[in-house]
Protein backbone atom coordinates (compact mmCIF):
# COMPACT_ATOMS: atom_id res chain seq x y z
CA UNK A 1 -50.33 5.24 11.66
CA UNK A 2 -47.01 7.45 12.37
CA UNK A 3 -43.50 5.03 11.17
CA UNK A 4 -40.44 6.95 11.24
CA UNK A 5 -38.83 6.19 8.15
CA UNK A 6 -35.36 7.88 8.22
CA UNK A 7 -33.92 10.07 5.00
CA UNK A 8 -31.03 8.63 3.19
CA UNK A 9 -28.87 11.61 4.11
CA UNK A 10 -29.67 10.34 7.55
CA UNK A 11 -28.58 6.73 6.53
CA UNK A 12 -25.42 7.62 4.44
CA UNK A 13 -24.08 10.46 7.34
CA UNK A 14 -24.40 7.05 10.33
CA UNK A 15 -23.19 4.50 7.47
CA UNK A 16 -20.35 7.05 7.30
CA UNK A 17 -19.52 7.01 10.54
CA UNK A 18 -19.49 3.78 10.72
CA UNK A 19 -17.44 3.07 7.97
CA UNK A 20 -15.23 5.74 9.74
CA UNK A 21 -14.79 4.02 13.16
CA UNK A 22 -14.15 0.95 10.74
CA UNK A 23 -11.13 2.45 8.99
CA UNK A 24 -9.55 3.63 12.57
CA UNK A 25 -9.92 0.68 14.42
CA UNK A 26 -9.11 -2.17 10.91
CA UNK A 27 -6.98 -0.37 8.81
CA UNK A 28 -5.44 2.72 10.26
CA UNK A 29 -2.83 0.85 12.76
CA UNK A 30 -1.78 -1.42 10.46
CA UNK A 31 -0.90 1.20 7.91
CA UNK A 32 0.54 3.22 9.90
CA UNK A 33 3.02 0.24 10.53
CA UNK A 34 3.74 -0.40 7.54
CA UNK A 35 4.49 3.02 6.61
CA UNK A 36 7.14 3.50 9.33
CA UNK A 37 8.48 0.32 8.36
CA UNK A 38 8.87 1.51 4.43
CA UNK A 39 10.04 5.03 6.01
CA UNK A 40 12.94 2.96 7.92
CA UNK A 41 13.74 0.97 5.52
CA UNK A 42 13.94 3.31 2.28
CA UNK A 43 16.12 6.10 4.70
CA UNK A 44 18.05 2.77 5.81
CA UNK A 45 18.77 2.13 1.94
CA UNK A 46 19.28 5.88 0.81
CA UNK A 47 22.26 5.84 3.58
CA UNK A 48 24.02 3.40 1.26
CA UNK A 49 22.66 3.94 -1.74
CA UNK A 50 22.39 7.41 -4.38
CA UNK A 51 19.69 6.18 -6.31
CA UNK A 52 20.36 9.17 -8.64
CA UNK A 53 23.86 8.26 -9.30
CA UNK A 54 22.42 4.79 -10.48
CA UNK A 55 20.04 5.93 -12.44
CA UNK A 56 22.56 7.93 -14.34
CA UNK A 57 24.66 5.66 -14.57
CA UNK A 58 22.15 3.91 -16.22
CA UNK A 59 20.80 5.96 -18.57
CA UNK A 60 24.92 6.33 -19.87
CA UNK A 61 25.37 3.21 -20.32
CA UNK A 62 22.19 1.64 -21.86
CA UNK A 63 21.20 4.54 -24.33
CA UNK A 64 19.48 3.72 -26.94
CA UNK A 65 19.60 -0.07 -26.63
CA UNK A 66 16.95 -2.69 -25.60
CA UNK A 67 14.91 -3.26 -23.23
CA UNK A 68 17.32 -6.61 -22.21
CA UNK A 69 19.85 -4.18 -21.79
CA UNK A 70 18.68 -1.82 -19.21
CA UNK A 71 17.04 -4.68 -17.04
CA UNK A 72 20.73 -6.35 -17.59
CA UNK A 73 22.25 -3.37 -16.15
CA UNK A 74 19.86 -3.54 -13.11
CA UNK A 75 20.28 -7.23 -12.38
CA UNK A 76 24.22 -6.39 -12.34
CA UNK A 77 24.06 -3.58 -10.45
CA UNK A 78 21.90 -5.40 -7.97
CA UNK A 79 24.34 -8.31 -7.33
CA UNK A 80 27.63 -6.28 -7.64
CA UNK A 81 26.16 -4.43 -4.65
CA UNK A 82 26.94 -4.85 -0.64
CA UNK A 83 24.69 -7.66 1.11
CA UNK A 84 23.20 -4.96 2.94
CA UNK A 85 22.18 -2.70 0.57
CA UNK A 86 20.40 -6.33 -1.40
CA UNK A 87 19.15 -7.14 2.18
CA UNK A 88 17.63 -3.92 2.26
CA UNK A 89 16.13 -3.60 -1.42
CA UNK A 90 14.54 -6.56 -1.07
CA UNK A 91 12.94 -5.76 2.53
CA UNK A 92 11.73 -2.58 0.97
CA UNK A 93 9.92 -4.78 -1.74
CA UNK A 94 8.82 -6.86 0.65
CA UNK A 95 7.33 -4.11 3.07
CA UNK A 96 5.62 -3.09 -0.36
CA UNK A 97 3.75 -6.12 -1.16
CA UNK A 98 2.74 -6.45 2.47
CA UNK A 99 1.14 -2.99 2.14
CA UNK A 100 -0.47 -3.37 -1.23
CA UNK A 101 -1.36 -6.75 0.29
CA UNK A 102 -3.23 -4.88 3.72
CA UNK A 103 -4.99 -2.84 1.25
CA UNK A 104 -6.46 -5.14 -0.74
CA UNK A 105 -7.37 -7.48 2.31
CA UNK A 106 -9.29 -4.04 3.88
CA UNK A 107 -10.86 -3.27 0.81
CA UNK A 108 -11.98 -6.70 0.45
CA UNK A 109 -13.72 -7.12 3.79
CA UNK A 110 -14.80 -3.81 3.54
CA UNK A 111 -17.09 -4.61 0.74
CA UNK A 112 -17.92 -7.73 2.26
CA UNK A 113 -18.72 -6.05 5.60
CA UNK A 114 -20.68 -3.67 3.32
CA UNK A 115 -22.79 -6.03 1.73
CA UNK A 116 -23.91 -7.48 4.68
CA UNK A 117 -24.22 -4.62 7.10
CA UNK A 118 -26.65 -3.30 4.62
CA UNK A 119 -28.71 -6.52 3.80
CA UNK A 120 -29.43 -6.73 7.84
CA UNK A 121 -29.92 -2.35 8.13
CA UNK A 122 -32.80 -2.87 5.41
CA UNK A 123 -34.77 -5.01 7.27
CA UNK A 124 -34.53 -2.85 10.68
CA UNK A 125 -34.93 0.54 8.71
């Protein structure tokens, strides 16, 4: 009695396409959002802000002192700062966490997707 039983490099190239088609259609558009909304935002924020300046400003005037110090420097530098510029720092942040947050949601139903795509592909193969 003939039964086709496939290879695994046949199993792992069509898992791979499907994880593929997955990624475009799940993931891809919503990280491409989120990109051009970090893109906007950070060139938004570098209009207003020279981050380089800041940082050496900082390193002059928290040299060799503690940690409190330099995060004290921050926090003031933060609030004596334009509304915009805080408006804009803390959309950037918040674009952030909704990326890292995207990610991890993907990942997670990609495993979960995963597991169960294979439990019901072992019983057809």
């Amino acid at each position: 009695m003939n039964t086709f039983t496939p290879s695994s490099q046949f199993n792992q190239t069509i898992m791979r396409r499907i994880w593929g088609i997955w990624f475009v259609r799940r993931v891809l558009p919503w990280l491409v959002l989120e990109v051009a909304a970090a893109a906007l935002v950070l060139q938004k924020f570098a209009e207003y802000v020279f981050v380089n300046r800041v940082f050496h400003n900082a390193t002059l005037h928290t040299i060799n002192r503690s940690p409190f110090d330099i995060f004290s420097f921050f926090t003031n530098a933060f609030f004596n700062t334009e509304f915009i510029v805080q408006a804009l720092l803390i959309s950037s942040l918040a674009v952030g966490l909704l990326f890292v947050k995207q990610l991890f949601k993907a990942y997670m139903s990609l495993l979960s997707s995963r597991s169960s795509n294979f439990s019901r592909l072992h019983h057809v193969v």
